[in-house]
N, C-alpha and C. Protein backbone atom coordinates (compact mmCIF):
# COMPACT_ATOMS: atom_id res chain seq x y z
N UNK A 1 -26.86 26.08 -6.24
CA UNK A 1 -26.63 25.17 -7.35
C UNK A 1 -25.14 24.97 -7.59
N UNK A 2 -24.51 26.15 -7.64
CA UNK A 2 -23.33 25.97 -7.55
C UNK A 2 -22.37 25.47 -6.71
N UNK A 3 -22.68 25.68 -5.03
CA UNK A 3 -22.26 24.79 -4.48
C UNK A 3 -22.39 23.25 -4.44
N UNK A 4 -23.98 22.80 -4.72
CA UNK A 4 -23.98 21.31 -5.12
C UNK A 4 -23.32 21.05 -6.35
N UNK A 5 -23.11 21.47 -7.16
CA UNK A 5 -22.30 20.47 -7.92
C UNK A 5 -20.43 20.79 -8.30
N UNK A 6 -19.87 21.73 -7.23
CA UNK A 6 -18.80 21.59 -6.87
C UNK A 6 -18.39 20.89 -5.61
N UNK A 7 -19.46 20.01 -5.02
CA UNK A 7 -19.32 18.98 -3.68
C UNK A 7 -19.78 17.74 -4.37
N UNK A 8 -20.07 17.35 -5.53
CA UNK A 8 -20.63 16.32 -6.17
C UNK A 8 -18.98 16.35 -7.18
N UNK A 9 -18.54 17.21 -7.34
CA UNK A 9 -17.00 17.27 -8.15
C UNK A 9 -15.89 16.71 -7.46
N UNK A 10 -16.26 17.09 -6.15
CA UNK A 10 -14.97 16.71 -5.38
C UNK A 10 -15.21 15.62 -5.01
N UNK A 11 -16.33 15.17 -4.38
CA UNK A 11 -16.87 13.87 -3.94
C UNK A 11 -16.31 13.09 -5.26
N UNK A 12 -16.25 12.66 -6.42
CA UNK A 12 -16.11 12.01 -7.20
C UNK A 12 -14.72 12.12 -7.28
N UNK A 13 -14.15 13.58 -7.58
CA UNK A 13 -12.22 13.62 -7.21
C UNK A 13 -12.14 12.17 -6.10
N UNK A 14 -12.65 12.59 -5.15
CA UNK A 14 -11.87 11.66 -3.62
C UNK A 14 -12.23 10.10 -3.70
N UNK A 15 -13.20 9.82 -4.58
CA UNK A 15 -13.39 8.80 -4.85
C UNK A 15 -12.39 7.94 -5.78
N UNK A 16 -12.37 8.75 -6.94
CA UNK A 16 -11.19 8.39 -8.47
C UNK A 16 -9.90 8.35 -7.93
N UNK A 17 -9.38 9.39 -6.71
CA UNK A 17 -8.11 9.71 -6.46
C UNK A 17 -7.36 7.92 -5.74
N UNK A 18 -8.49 7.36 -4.98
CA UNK A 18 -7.99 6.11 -4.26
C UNK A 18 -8.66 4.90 -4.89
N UNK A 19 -9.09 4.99 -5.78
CA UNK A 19 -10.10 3.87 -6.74
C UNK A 19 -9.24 3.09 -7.45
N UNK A 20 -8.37 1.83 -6.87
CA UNK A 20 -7.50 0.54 -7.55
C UNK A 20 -7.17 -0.11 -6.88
N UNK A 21 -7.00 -1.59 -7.51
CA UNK A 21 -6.55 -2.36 -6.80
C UNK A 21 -4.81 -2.62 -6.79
N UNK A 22 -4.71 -3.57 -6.19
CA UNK A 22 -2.82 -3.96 -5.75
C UNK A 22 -2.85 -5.50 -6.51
N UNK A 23 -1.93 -5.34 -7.13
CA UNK A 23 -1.36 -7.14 -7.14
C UNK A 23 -0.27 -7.24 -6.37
N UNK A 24 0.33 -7.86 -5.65
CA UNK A 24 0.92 -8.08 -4.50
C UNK A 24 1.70 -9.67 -4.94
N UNK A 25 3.01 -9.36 -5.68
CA UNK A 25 3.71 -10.85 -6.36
C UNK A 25 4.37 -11.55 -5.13
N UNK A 26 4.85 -13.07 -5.04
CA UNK A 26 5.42 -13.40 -4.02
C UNK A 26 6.65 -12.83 -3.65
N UNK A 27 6.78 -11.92 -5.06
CA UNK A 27 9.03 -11.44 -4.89
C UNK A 27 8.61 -10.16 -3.62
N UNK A 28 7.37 -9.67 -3.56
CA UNK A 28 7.10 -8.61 -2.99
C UNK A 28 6.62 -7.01 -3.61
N UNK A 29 6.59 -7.19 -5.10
CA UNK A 29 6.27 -6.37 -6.21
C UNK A 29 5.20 -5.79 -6.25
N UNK A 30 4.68 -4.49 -6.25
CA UNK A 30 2.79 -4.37 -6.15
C UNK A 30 2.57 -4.03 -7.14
N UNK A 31 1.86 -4.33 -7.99
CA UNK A 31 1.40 -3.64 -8.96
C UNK A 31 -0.02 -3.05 -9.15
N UNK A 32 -0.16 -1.56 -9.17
CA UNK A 32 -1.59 -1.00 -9.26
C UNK A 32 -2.03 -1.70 -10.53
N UNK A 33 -3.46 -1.82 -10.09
CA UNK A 33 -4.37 -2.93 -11.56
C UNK A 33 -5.59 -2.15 -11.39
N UNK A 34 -6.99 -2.92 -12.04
CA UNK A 34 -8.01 -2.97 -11.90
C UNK A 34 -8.34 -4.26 -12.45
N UNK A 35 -8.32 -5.35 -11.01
CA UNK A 35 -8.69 -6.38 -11.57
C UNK A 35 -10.43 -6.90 -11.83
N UNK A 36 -9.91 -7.53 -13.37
CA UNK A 36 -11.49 -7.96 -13.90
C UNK A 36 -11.52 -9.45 -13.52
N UNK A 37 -10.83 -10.44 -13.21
CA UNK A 37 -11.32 -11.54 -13.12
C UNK A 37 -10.18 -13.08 -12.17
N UNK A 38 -10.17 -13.49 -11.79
CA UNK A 38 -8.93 -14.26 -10.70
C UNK A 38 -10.11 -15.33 -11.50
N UNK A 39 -9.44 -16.43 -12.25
CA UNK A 39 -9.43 -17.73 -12.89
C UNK A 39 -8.67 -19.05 -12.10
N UNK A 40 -8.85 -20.08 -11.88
CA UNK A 40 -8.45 -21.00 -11.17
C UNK A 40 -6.82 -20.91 -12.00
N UNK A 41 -6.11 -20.49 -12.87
CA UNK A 41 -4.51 -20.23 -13.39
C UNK A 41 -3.93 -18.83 -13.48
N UNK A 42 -4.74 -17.86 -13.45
CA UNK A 42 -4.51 -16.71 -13.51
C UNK A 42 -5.25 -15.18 -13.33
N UNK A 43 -5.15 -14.55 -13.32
CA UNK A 43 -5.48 -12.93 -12.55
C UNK A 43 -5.50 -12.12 -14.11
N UNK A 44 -6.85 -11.83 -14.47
CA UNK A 44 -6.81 -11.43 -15.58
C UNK A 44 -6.76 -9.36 -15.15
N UNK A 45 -6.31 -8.63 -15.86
CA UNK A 45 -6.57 -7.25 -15.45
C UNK A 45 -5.81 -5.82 -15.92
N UNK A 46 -6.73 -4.75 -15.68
CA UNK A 46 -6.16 -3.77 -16.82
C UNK A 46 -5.19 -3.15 -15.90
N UNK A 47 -4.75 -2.13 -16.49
CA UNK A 47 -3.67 -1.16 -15.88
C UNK A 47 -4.22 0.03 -15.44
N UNK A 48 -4.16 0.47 -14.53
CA UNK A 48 -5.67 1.50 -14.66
C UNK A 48 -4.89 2.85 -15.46
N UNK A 49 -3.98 3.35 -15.39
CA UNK A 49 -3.72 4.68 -15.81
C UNK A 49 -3.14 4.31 -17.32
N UNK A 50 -3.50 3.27 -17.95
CA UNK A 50 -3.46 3.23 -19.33
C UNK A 50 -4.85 3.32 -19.81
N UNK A 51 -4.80 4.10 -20.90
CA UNK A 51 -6.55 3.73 -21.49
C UNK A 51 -6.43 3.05 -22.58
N UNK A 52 -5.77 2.50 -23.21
CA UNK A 52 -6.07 1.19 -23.87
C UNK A 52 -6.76 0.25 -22.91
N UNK A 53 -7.28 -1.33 -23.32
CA UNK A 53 -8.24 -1.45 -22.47
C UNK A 53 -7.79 -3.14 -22.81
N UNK A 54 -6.18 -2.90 -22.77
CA UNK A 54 -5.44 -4.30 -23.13
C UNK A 54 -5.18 -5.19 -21.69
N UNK A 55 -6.49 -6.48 -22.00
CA UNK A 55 -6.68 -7.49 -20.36
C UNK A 55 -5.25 -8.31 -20.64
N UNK A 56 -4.40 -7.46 -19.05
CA UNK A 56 -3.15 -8.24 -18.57
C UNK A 56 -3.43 -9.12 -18.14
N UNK A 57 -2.52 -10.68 -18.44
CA UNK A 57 -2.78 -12.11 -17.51
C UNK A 57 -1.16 -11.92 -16.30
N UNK A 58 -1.69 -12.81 -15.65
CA UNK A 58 -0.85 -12.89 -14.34
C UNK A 58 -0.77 -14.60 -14.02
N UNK A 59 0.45 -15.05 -13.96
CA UNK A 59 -0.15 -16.64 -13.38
C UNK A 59 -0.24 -16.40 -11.78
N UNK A 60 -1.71 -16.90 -11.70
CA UNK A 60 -1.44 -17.10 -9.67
C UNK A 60 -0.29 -17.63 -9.30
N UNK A 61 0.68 -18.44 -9.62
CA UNK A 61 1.20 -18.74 -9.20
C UNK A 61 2.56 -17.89 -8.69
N UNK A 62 2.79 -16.41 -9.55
CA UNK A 62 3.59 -15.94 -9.09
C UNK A 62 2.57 -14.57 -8.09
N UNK A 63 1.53 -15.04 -7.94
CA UNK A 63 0.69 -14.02 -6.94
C UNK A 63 0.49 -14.55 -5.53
N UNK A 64 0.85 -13.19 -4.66
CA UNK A 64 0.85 -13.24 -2.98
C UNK A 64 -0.72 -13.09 -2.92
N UNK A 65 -1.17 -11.69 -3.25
CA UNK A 65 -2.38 -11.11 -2.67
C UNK A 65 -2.24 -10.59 -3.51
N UNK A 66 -3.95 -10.64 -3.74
CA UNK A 66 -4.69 -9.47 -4.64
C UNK A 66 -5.84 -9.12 -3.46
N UNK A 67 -4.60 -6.95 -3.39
CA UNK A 67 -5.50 -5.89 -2.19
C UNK A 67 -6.75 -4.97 -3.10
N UNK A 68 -7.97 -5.43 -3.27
CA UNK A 68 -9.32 -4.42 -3.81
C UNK A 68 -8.97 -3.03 -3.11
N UNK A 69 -9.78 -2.26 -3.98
CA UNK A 69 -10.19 -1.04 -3.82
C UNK A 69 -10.61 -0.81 -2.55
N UNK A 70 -11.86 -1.45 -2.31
CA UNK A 70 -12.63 -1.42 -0.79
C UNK A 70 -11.94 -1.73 -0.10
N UNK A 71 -10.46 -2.74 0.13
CA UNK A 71 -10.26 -2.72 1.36
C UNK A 71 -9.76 -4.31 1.44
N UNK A 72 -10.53 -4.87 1.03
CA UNK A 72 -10.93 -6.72 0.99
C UNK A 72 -9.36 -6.77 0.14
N UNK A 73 -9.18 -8.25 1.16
CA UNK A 73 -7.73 -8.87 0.27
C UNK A 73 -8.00 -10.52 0.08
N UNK A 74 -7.71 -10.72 -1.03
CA UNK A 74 -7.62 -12.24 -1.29
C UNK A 74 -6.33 -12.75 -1.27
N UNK A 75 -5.72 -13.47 -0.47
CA UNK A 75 -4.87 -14.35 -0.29
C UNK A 75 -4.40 -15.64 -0.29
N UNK A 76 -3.35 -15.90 -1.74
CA UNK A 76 -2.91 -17.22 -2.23
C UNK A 76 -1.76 -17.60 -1.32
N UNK A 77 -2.26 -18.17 -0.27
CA UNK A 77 -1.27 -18.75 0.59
C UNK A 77 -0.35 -19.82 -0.03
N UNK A 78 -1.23 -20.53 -0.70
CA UNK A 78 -0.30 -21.89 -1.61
C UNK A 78 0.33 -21.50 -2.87
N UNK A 79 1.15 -20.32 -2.52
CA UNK A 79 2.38 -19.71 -3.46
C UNK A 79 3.26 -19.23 -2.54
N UNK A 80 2.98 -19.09 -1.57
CA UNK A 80 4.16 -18.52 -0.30
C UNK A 80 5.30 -20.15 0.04
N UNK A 81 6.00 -19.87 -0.04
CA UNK A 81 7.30 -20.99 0.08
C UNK A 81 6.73 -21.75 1.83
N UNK A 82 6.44 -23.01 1.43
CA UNK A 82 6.80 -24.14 2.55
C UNK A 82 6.94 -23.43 3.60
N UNK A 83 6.43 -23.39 5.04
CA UNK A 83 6.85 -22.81 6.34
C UNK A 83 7.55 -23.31 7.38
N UNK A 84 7.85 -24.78 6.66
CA UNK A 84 8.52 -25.53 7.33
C UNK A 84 9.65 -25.03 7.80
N UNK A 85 10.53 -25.66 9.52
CA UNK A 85 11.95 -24.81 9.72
C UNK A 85 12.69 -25.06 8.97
N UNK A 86 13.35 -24.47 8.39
CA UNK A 86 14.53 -24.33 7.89
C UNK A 86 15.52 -23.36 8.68
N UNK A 87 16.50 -23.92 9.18
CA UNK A 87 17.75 -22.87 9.59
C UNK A 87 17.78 -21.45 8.80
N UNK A 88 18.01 -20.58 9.36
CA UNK A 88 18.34 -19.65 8.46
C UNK A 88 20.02 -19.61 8.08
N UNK A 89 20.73 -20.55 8.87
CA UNK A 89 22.27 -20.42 8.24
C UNK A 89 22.34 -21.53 7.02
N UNK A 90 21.04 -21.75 6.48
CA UNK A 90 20.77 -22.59 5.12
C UNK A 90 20.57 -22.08 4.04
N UNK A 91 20.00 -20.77 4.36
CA UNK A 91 19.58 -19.91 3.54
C UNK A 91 20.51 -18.58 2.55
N UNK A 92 20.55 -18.51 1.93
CA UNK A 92 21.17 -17.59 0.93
C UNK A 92 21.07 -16.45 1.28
N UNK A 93 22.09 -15.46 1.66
CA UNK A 93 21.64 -13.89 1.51
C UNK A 93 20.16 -13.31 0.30
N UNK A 94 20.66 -14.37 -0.78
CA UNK A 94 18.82 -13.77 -1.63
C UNK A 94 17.86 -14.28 -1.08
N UNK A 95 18.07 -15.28 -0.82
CA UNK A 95 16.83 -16.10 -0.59
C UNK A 95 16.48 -15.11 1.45
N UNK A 96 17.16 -14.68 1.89
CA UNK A 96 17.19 -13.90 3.14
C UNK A 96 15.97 -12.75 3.30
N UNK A 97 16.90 -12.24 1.98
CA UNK A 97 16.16 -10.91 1.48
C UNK A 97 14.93 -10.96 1.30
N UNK A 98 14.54 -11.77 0.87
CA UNK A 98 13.36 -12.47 -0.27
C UNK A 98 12.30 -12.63 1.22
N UNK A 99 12.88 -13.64 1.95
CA UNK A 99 11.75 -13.81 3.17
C UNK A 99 11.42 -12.46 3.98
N UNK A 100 12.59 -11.51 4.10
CA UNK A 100 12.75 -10.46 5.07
C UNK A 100 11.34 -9.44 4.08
N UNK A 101 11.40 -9.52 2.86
CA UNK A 101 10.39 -8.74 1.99
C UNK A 101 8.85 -9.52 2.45
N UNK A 102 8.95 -11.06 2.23
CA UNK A 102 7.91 -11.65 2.38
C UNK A 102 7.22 -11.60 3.48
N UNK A 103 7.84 -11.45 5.11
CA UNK A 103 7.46 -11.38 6.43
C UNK A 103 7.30 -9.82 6.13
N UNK A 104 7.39 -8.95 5.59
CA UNK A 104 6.85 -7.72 5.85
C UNK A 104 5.62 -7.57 5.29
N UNK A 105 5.50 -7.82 4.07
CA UNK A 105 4.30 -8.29 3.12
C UNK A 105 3.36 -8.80 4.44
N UNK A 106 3.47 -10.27 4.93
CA UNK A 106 2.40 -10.21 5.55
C UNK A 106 2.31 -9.47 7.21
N UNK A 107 3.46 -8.92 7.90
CA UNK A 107 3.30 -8.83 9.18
C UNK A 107 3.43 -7.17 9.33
N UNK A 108 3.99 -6.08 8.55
CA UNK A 108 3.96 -5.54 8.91
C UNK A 108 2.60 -4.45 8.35
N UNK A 109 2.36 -3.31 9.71
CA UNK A 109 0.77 -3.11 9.28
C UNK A 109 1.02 -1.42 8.82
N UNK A 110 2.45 -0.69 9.54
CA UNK A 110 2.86 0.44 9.51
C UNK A 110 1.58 1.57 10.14
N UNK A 111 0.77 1.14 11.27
CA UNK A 111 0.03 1.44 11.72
C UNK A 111 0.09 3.12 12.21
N UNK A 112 -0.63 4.12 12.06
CA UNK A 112 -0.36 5.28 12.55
C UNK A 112 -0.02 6.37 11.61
N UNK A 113 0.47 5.65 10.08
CA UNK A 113 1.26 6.38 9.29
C UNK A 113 -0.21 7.16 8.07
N UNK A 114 -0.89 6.38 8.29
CA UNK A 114 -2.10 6.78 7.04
C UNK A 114 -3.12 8.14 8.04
N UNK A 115 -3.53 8.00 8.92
CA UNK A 115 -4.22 8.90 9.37
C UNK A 115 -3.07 10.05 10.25
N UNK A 116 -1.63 10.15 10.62
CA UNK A 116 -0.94 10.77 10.99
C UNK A 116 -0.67 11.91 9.73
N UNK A 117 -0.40 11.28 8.38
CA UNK A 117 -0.07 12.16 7.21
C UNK A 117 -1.15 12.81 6.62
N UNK A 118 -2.21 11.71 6.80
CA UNK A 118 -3.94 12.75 7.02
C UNK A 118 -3.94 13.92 7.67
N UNK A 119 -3.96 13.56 9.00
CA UNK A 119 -4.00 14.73 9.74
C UNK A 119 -2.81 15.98 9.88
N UNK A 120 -1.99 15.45 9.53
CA UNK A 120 -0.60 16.53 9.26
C UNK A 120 -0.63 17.51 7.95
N UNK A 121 -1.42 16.74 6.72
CA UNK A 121 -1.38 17.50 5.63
C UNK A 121 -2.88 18.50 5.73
N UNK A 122 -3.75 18.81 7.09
CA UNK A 122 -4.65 19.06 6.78
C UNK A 122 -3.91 20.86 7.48
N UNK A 123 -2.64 20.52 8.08
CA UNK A 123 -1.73 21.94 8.67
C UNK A 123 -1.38 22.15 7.16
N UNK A 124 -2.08 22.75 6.41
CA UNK A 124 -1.61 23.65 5.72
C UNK A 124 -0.68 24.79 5.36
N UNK A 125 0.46 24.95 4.29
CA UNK A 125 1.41 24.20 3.71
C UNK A 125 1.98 23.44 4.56
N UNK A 126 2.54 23.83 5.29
CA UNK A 126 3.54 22.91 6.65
C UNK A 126 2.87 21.16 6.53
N UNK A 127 1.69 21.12 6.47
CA UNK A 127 1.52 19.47 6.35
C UNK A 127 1.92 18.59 5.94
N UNK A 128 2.48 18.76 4.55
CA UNK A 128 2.97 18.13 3.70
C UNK A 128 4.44 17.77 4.18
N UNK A 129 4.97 18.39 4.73
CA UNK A 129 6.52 18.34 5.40
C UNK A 129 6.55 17.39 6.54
N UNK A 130 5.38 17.57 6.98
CA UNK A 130 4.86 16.40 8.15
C UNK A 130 4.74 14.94 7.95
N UNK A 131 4.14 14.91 6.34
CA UNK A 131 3.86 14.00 5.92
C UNK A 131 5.25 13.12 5.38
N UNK A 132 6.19 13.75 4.47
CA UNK A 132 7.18 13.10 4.12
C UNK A 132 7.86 13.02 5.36
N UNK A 133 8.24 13.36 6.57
CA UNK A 133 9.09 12.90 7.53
C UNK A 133 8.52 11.53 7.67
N UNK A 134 7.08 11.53 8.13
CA UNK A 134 6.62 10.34 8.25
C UNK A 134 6.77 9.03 7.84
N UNK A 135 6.69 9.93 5.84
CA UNK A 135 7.59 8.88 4.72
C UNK A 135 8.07 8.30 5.14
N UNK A 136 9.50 8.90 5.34
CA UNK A 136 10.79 8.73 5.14
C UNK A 136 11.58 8.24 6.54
N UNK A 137 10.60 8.74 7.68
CA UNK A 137 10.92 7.67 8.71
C UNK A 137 11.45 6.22 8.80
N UNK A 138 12.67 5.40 9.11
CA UNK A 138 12.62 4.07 8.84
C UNK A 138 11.70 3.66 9.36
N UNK A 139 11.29 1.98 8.80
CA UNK A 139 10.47 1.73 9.75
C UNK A 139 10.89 0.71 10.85
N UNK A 140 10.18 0.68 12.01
CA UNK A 140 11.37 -0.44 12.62
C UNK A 140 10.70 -2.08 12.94
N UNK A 141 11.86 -2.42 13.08
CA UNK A 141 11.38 -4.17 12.73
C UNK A 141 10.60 -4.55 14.04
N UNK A 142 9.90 -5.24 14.56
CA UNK A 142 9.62 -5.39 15.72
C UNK A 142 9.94 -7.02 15.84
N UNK A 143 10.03 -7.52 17.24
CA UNK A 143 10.30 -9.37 17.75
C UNK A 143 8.75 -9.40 17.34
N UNK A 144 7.89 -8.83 17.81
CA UNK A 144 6.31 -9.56 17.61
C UNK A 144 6.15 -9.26 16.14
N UNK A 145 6.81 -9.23 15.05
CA UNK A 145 6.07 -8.96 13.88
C UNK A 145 6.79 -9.44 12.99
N UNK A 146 7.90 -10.81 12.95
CA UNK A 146 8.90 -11.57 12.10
C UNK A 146 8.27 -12.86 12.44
N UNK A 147 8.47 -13.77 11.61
CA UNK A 147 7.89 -15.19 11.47
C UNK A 147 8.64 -16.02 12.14
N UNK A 148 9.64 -15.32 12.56
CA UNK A 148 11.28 -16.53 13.56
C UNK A 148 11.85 -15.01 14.11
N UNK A 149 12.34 -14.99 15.44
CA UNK A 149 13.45 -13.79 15.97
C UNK A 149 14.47 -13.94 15.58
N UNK A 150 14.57 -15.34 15.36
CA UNK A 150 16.41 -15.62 15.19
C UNK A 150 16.70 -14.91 14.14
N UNK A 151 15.99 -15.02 12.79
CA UNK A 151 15.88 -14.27 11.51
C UNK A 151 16.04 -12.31 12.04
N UNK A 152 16.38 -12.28 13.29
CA UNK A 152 16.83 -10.40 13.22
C UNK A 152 18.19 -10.71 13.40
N UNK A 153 18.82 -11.97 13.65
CA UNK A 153 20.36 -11.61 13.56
C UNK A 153 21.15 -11.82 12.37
N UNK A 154 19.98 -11.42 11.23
CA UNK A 154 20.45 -11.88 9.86
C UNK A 154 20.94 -10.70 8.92
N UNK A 155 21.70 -9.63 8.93
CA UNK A 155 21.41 -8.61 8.19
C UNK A 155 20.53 -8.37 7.02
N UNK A 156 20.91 -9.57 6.14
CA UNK A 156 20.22 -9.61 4.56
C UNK A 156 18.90 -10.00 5.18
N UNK A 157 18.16 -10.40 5.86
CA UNK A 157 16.59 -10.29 6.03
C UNK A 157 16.26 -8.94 6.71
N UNK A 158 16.55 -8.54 7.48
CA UNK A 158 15.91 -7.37 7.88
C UNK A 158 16.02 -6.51 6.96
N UNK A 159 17.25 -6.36 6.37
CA UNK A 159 16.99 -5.47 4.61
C UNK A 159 16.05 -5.50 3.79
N UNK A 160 16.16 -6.86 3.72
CA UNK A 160 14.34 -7.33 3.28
C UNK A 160 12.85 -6.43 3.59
N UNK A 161 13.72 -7.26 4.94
CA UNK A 161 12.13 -6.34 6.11
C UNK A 161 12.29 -4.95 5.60
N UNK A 162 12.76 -4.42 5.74
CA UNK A 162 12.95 -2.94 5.87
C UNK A 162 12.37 -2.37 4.52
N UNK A 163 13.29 -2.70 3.78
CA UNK A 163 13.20 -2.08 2.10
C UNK A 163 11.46 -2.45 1.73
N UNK A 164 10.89 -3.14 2.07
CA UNK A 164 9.83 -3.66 1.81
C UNK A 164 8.81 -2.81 2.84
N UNK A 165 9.09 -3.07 3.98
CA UNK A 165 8.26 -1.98 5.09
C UNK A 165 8.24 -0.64 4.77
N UNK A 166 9.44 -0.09 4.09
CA UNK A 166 9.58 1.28 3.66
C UNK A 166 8.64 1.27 2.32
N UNK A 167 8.67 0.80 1.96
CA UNK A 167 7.77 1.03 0.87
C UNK A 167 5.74 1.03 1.03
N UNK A 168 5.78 0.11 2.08
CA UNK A 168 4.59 0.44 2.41
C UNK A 168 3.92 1.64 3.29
N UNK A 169 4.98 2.06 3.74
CA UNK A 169 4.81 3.16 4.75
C UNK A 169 5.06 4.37 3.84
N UNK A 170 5.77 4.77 2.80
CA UNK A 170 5.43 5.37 2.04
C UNK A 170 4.40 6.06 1.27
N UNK A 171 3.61 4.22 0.74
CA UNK A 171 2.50 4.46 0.42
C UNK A 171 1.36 4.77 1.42
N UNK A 172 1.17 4.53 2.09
CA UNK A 172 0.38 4.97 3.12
C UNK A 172 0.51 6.34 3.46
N UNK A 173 1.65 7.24 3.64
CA UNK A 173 1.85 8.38 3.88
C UNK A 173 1.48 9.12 2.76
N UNK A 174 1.77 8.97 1.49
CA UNK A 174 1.34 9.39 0.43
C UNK A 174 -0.31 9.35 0.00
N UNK A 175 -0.76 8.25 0.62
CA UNK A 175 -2.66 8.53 0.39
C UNK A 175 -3.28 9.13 1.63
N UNK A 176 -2.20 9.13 3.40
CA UNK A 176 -2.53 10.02 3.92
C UNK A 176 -2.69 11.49 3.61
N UNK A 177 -1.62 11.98 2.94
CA UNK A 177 -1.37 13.28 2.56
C UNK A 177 -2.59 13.53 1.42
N UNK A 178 -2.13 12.82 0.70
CA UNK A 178 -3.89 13.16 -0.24
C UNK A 178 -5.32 13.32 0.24
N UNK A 179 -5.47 12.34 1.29
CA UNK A 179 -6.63 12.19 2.02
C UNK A 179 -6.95 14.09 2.57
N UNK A 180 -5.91 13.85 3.49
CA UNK A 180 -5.65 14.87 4.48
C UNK A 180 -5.76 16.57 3.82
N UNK A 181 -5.16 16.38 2.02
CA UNK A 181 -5.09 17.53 1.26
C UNK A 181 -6.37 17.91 0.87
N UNK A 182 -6.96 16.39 0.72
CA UNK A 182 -8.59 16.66 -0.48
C UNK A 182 -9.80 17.33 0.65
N UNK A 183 -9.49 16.65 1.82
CA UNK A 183 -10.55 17.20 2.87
C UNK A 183 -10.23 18.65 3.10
N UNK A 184 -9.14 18.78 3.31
CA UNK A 184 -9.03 20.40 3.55
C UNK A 184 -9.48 21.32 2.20
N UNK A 185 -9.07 20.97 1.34
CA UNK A 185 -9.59 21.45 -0.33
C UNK A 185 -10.95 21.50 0.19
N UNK A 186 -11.91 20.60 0.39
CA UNK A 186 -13.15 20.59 0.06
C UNK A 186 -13.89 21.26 1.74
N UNK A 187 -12.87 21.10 2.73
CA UNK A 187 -13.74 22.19 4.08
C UNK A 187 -13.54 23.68 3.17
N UNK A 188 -12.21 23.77 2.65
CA UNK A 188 -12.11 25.37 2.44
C UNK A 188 -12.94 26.03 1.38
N UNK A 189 -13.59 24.90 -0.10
CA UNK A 189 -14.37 25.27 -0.81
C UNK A 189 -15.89 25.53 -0.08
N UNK A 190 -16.00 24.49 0.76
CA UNK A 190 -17.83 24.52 1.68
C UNK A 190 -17.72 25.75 2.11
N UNK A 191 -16.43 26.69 3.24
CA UNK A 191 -16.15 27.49 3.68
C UNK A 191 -16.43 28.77 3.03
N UNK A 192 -15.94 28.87 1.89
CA UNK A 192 -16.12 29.93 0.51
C UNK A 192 -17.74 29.99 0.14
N UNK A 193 -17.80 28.76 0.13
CA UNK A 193 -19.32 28.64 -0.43
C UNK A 193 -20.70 29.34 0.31
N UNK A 194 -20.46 28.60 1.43
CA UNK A 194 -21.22 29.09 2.66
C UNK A 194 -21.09 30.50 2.74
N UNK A 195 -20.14 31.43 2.43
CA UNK A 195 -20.36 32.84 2.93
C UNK A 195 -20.56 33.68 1.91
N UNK A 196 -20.71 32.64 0.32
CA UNK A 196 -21.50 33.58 -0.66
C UNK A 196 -22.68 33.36 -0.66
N UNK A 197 -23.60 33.11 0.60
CA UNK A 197 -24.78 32.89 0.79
C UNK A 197 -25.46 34.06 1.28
């Protein structure tokens, strides 16, 4: 008895621990939500780690993507700036930045980093050390993963890229490590459990 409902505890931990969604602004901004409702003008939705239960508005129009819980992403393409060419020696160091954030937003995937910090944090203590290298790794720009190449001989966009890629690879390393922590938590409780049998 006691083991079922300390595997029904954790099961619900691992569930609550990754349970929100992303708002995803065109500047490149995420904001954790729990969205209740996307209206043909706006993204209605709470905050999840507030418990007041005060519904934030959002205009779509300053929204990239809204990333669900499950996984599923909805994407307002007709808020992403014109794709038409434009030179990039037209462009503004902000306005540089701005795309270098925006091409990471959609191209980069930081592939390797979520199940690497998984599996690193499951080396107990040492995992966790595994995991922030991973962090904190830059990430690197690739030719197959920018919307124009010419845009890598730009400094102020790949800053973009970067500062923006780093941040997603972050996060990813950080719900690896959780992932990677909660499973080992819950083999080592089954482990305990099983041999007070």
């Amino acid at each position: 008895m006691k083991r079922n409902l300390i595997l029904i505890l954790l099961t619900l931990l691992l569930q609550n621990a990754f349970a929100q969604d992303y708002i995803v602004k065109v500047n490149g901004e995420e904001i954790p939500a729990r969205v209740l409702e996307i209206t043909l003008e706006e993204i209605l939705y709470h905050q999840p780690d507030s418990s007041a239960e005060v519904v934030l508005r959002l205009p779509k129009t300053e929204v990239f993507m809204v990333r669900f819980e499950n996984g599923a992403k909805e994407v307002f393409s007709e808020n992403l700036q014109d794709n038409k060419v434009v030179t990039a020696a037209a462009l503004t160091p902000d306005q540089l930045y701005l795309l270098g954030k925006r091409d990471a937003i959609q191209l980069y995937k930081g592939e390797g980093v979520l199940w690497g910090s998984a599996a690193s944090a499951l080396i107990f203590p040492y995992g966790l050390a595994g995991s922030a290298v991973l962090a904190f790794t830059p990430p690197n720009v690739h030719q197959n993963r920018v919307s124009d190449r010419e845009l890598l001989s730009y400094p102020d966009y790949v800053k973009g890229y970067k500062d923006q890629a780093k941040k997603r690879k972050i996060g990813k390393a950080a719900a690896g490590a959780g992932i990677g922590t909660l499973v080992g938590i819950a083999a080592t409780v089954a482990i305990i459990l099983s041999t007070w049998q």
